[in-house]
C-alpha atoms as a PDB file:
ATOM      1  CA  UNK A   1      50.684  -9.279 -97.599  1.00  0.00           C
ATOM      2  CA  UNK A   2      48.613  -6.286 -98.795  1.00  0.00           C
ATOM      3  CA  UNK A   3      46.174  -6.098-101.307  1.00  0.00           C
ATOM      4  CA  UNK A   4      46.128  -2.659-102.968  1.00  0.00           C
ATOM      5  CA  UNK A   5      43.640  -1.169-105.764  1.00  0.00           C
ATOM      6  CA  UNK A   6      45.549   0.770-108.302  1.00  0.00           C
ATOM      7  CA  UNK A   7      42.916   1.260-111.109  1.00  0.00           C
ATOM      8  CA  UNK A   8      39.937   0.931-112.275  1.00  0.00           C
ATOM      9  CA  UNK A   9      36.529   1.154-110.008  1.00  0.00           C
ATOM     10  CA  UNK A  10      37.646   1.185-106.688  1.00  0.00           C
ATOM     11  CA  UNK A  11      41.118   2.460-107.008  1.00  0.00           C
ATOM     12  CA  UNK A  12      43.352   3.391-104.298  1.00  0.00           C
ATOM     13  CA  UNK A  13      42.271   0.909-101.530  1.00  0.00           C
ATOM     14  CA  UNK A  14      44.470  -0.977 -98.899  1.00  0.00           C
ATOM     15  CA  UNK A  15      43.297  -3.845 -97.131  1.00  0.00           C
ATOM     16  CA  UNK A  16      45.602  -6.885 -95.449  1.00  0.00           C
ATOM     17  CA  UNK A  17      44.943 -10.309 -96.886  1.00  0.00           C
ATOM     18  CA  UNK A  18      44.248 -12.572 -94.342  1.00  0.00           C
ATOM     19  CA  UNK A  19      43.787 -15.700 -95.775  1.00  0.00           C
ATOM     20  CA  UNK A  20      44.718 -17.525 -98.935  1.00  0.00           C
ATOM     21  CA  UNK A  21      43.114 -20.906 -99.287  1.00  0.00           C
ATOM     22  CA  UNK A  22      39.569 -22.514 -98.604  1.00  0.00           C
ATOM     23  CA  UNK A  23      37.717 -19.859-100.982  1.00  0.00           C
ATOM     24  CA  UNK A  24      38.316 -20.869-104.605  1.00  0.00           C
ATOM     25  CA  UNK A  25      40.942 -19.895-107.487  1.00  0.00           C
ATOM     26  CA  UNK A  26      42.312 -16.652-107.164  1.00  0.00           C
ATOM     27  CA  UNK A  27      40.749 -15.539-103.892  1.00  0.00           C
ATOM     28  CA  UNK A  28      41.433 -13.996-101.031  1.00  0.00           C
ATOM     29  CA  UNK A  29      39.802 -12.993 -97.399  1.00  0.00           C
ATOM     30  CA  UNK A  30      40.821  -9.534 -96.677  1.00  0.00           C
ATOM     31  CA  UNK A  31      40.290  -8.019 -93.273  1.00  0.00           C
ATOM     32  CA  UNK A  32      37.318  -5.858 -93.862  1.00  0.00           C
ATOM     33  CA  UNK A  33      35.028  -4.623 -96.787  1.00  0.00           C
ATOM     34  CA  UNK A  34      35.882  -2.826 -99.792  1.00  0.00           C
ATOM     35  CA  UNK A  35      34.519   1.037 -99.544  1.00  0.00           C
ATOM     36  CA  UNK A  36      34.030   0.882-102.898  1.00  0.00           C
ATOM     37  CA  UNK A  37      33.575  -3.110-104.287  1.00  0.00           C
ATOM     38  CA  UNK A  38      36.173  -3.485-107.416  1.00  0.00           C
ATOM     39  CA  UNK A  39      35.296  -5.463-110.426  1.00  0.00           C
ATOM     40  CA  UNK A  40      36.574  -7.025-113.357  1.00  0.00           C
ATOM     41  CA  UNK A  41      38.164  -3.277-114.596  1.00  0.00           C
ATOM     42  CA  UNK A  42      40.095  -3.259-111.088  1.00  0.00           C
ATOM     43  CA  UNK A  43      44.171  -3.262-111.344  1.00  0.00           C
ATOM     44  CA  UNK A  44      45.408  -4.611-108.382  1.00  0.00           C
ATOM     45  CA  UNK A  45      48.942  -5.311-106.850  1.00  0.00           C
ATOM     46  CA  UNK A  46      49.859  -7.746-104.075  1.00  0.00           C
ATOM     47  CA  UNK A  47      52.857  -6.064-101.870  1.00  0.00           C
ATOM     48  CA  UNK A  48      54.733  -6.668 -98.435  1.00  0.00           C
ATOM     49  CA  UNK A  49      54.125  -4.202 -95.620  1.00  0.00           C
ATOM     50  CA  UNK A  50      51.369  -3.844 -92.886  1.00  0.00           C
ATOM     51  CA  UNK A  51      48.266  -1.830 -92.897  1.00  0.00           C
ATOM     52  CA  UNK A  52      47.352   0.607 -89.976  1.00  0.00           C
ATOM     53  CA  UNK A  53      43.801   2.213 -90.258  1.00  0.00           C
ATOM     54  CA  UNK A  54      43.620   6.054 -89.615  1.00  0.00           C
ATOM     55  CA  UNK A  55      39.970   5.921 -89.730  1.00  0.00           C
ATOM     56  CA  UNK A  56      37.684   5.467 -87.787  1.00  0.00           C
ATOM     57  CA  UNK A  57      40.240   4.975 -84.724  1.00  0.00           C
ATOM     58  CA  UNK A  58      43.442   6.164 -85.995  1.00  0.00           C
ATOM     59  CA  UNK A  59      46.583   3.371 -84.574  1.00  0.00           C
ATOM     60  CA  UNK A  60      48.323   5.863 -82.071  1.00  0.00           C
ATOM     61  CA  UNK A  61      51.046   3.175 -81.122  1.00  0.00           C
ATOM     62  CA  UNK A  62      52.589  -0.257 -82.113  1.00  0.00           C
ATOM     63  CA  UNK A  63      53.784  -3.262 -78.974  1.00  0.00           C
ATOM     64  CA  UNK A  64      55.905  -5.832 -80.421  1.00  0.00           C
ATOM     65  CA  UNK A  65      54.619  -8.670 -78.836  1.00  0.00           C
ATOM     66  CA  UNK A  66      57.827 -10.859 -76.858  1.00  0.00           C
ATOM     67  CA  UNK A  67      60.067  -8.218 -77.750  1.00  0.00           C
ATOM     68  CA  UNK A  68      62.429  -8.475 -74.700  1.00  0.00           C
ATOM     69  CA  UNK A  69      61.901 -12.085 -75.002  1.00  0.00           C
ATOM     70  CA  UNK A  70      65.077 -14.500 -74.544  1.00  0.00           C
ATOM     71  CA  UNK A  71      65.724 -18.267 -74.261  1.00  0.00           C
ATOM     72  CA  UNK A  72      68.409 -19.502 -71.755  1.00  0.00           C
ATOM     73  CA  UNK A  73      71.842 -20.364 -72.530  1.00  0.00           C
ATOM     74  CA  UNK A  74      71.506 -24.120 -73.677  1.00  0.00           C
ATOM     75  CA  UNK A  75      72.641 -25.573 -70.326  1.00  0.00           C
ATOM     76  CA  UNK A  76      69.695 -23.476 -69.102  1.00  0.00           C
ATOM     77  CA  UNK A  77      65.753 -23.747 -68.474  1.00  0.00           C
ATOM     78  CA  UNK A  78      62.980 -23.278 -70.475  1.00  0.00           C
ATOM     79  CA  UNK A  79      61.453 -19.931 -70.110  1.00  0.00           C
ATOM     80  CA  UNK A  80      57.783 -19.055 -70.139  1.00  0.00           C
ATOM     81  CA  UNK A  81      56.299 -15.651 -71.465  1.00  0.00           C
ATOM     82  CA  UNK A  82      53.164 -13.965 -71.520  1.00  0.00           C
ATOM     83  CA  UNK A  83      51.313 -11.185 -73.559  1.00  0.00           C
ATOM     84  CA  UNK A  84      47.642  -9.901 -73.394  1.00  0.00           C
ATOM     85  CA  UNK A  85      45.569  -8.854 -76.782  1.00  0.00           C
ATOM     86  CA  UNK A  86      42.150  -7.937 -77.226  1.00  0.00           C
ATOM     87  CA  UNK A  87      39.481  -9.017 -80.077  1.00  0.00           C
ATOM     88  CA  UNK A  88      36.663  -7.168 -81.021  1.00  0.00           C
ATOM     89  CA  UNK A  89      33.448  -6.823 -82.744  1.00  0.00           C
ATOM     90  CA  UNK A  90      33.042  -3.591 -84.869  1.00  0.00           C
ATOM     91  CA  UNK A  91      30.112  -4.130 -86.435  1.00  0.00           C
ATOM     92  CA  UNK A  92      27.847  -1.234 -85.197  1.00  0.00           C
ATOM     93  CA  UNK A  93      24.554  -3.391 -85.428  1.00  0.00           C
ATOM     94  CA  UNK A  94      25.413  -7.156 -85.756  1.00  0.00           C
ATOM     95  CA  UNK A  95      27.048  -9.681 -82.835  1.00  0.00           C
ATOM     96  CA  UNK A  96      29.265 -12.486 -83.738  1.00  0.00           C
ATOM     97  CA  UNK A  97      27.813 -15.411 -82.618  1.00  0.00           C
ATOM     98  CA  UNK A  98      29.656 -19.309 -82.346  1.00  0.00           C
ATOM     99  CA  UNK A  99      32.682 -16.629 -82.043  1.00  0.00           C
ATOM    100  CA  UNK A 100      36.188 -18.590 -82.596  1.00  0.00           C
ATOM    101  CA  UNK A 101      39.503 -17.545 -82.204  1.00  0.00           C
ATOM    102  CA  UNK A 102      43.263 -19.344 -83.364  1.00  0.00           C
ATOM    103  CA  UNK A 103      46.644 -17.955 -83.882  1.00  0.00           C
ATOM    104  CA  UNK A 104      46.099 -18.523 -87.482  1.00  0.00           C
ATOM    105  CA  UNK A 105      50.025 -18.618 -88.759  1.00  0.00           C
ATOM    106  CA  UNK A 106      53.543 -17.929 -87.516  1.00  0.00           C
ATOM    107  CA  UNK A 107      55.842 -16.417 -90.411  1.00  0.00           C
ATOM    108  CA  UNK A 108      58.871 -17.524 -90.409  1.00  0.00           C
ATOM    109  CA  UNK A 109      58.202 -20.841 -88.752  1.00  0.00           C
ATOM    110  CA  UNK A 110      58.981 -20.530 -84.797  1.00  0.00           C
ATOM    111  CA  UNK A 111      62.617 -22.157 -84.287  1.00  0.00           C
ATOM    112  CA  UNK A 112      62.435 -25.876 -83.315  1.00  0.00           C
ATOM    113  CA  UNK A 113      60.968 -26.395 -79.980  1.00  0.00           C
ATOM    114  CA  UNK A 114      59.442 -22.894 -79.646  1.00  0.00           C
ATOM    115  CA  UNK A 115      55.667 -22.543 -78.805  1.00  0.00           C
ATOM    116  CA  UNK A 116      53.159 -19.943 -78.880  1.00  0.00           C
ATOM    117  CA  UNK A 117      50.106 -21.119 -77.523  1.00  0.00           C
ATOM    118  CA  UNK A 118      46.214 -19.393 -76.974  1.00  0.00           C
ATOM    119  CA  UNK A 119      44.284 -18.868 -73.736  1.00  0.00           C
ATOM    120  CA  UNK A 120      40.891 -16.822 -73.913  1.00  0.00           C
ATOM    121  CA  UNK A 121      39.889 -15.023 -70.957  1.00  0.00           C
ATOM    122  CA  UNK A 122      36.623 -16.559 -69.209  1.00  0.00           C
ATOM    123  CA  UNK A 123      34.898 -12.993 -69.235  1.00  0.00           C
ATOM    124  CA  UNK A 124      34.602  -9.981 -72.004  1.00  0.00           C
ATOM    125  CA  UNK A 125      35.961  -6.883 -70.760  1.00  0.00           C
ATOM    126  CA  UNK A 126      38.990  -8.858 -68.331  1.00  0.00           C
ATOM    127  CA  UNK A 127      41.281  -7.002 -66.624  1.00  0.00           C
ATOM    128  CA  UNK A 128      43.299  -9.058 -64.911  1.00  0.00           C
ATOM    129  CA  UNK A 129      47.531  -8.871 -65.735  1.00  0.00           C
ATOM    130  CA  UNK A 130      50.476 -10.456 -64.535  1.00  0.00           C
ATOM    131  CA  UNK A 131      53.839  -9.162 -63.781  1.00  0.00           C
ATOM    132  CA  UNK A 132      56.429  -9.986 -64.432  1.00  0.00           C
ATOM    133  CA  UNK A 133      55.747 -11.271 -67.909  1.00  0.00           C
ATOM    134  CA  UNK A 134      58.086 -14.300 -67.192  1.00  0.00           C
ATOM    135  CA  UNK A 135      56.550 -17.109 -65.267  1.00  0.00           C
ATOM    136  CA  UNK A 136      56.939 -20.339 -64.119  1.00  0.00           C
ATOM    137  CA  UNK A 137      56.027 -23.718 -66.008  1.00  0.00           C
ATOM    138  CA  UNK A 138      52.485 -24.235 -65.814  1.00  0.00           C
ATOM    139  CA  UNK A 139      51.270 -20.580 -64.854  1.00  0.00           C
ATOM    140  CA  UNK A 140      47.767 -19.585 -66.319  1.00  0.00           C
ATOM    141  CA  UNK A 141      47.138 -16.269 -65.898  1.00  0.00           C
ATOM    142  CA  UNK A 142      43.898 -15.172 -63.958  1.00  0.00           C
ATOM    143  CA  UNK A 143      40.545 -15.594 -65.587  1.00  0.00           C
ATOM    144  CA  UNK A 144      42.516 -18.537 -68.050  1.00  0.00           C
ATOM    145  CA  UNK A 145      40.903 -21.657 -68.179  1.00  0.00           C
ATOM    146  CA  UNK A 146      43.694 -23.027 -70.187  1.00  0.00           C
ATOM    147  CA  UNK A 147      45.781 -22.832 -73.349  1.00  0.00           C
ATOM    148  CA  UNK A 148      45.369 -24.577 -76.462  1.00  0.00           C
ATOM    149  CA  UNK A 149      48.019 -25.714 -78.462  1.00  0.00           C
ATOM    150  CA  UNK A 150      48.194 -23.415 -81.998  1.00  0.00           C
ATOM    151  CA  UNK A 151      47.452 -23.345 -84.513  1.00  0.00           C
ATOM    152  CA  UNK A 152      43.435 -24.513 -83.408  1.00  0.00           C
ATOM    153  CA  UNK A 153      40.611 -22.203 -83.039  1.00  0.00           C
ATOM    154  CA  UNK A 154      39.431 -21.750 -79.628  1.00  0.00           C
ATOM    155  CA  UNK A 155      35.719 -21.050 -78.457  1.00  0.00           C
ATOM    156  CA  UNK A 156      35.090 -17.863 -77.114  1.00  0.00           C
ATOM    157  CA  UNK A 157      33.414 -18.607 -73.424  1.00  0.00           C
ATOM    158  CA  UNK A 158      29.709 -18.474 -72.613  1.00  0.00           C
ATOM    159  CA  UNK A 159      27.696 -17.261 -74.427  1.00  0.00           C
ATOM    160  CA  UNK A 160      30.393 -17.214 -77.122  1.00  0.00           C
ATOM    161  CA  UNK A 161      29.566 -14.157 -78.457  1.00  0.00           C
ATOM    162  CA  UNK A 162      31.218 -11.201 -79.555  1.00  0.00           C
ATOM    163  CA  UNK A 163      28.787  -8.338 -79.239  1.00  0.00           C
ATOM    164  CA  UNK A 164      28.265  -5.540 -81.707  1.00  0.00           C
ATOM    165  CA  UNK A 165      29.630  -2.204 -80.986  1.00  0.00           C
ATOM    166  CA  UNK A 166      30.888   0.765 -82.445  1.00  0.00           C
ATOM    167  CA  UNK A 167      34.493   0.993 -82.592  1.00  0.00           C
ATOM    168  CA  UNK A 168      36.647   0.534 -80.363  1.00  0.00           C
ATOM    169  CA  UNK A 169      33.549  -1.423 -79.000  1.00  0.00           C
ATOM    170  CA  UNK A 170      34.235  -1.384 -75.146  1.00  0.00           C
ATOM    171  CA  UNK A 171      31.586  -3.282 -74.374  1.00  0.00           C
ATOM    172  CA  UNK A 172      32.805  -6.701 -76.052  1.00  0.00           C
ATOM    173  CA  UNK A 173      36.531  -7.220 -75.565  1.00  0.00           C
ATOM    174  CA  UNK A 174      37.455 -10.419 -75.611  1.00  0.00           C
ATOM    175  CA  UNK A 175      41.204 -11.119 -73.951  1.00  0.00           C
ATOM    176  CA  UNK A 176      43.129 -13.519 -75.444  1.00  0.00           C
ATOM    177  CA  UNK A 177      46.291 -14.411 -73.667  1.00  0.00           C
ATOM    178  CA  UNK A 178      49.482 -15.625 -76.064  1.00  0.00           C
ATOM    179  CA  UNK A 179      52.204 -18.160 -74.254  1.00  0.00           C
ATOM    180  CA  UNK A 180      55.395 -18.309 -75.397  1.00  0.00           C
ATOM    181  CA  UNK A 181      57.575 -21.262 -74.711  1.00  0.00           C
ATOM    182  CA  UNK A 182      61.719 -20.774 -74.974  1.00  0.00           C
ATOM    183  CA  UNK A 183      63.755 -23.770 -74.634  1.00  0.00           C
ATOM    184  CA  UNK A 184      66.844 -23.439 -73.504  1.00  0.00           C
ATOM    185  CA  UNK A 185      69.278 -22.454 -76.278  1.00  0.00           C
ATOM    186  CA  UNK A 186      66.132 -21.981 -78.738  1.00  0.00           C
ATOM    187  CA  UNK A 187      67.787 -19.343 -81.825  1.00  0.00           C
ATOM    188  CA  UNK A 188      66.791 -15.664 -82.152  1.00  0.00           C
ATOM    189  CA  UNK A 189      63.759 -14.965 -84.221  1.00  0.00           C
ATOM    190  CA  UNK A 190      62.457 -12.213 -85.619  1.00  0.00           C
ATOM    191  CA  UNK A 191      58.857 -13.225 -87.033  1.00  0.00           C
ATOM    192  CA  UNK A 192      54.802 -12.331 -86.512  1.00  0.00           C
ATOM    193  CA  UNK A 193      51.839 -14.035 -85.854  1.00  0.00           C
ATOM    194  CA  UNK A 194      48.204 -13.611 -86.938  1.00  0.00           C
ATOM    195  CA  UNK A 195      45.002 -14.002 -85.062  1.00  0.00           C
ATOM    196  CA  UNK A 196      42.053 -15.696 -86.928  1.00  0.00           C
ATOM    197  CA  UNK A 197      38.416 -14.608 -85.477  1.00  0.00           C
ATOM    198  CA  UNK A 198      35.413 -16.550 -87.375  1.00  0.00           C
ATOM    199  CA  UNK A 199      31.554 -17.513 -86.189  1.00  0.00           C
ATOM    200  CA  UNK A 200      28.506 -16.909 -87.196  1.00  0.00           C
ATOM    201  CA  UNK A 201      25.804 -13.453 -87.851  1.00  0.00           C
ATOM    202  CA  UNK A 202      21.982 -13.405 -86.739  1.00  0.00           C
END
C-alpha cells in the first residue's frame, strides 16, 4: 500500500508503506523520508498501487521476478528456480552497520507447499549468475553459503555492512539470491514479495 499526502503541510507526497506493526497506534514505516515532514494539518489517503521513484535514478524498467515460472504436472517433480536482486545503501554519508536482510511478506500467501527462500551473496559487488534459472534440488548458486528459510532476517556477511554511497551506490551491492520451490502440481499464483533491510547507523 501507498501512503499519499493530499493536504495540508507536506502535500502531494508518495511513499510505499513498508511496515505496519511494531511502532505504536496508527503508525507506519515508509520506505524513505518525507521531503517535507507532515503534521497534525496533513490529509492523507492510504491506496493500492506501487511507487517508482523518478528522482534521483529514474526506474527505466520493471523484471517480474519467476515470471516464466511453472510447477510440474502433479505426477511430476518438484522444480527449483532462481532469481538475483541487489540491496543497497543510499545514504550519501552514513553505512549500515549489523546490516539484515528477510523476505519480509508474501501477498497472497504462496500456494501450499510453495517456498521462496533467501541466500546472500558472501561478497558486495557479486557477479556470479547461473543459467538456466531452473536447477536441480540442492543447487546454491556461486558465492551462496546457503538459504534460509523465509520469512527470517539474514546477516549480511563480514563485515556486515552496507556502505554509504550515493545512489545507485556501486560500491556496496549486496546480492541476495531468492529460491523458489514448485511442487509438483503446486496452483498458479500471481502474488509479490517484499524485502526487509534493517541494522544499525554510526
Amino acid at each position: 500500500m501507498l501512503i499519499w499526502t493530499c493536504a495540508g503541510t507536506g502535500a502531494n507526497q508518495l511513499r510505499m508503506i513498508v511496515a505496519t506493526s511494531g511502532y505504536g497506534t496508527d503508525v507506519v514505516a515508509i520506505n524513505r523520508d518525507w521531503g517535507t515532514l507532515p503534521d497534525n494539518t496533513t490529509a492523507y489517503k492510504i491506496v493500492q498501487g506501487i511507487l517508482f521513484d523518478v528522482s534521483p535514478n529514474a526506474v527505466t524498467a520493471v523484471t517480474r521476478c519467476f515470471w516464466t515460472a511453472a510447477a510440474d504436472v502433479p505426477t511430476g517433480a518438484t522444480r527449483y528456480f532462481f532469481e538475483k536482486v541487489f540491496v543497497v545503501n543510499n545514504n550519501a554519508t552514513t553505512a549500515l552497520t549489523g546490516a539484515q536482510i528477510e523476505i519480509a511478506s508474501e501477498s497472497p500467501n504462496l500456494p501450499s507447499g510453495a517456498l521462496l527462500d533467501l541466500g546472500l551473496c558472501t561478497s558486495l559487488n557479486d557477479t556470479n549468475t547461473c543459467n538456466p534459472r531452473q536447477q536441480s534440488a540442492g543447487f546454491v548458486p556461486t558465492g551462496v553459503s546457503a538459504f534460509t528459510t523465509q520469512p527470517a532476517f539474514v546477516n549480511v556477511p563480514s563485515p556486515g555492512n552496507l556502505p554509504s554511497g550515493t545512489a545507485p551506490n556501486n560500491a556496496g551491492a549486496q546480492g541476495c539470491w531468492l529460491r523458489l520451490t514448485l511442487p509438483a502440481g503446486t496452483a498458479a499464483y500471481k502474488g509479490s514479495a517484499n524485502l526487509r533491510t534493517q541494522g544499525t547507523t554510526t
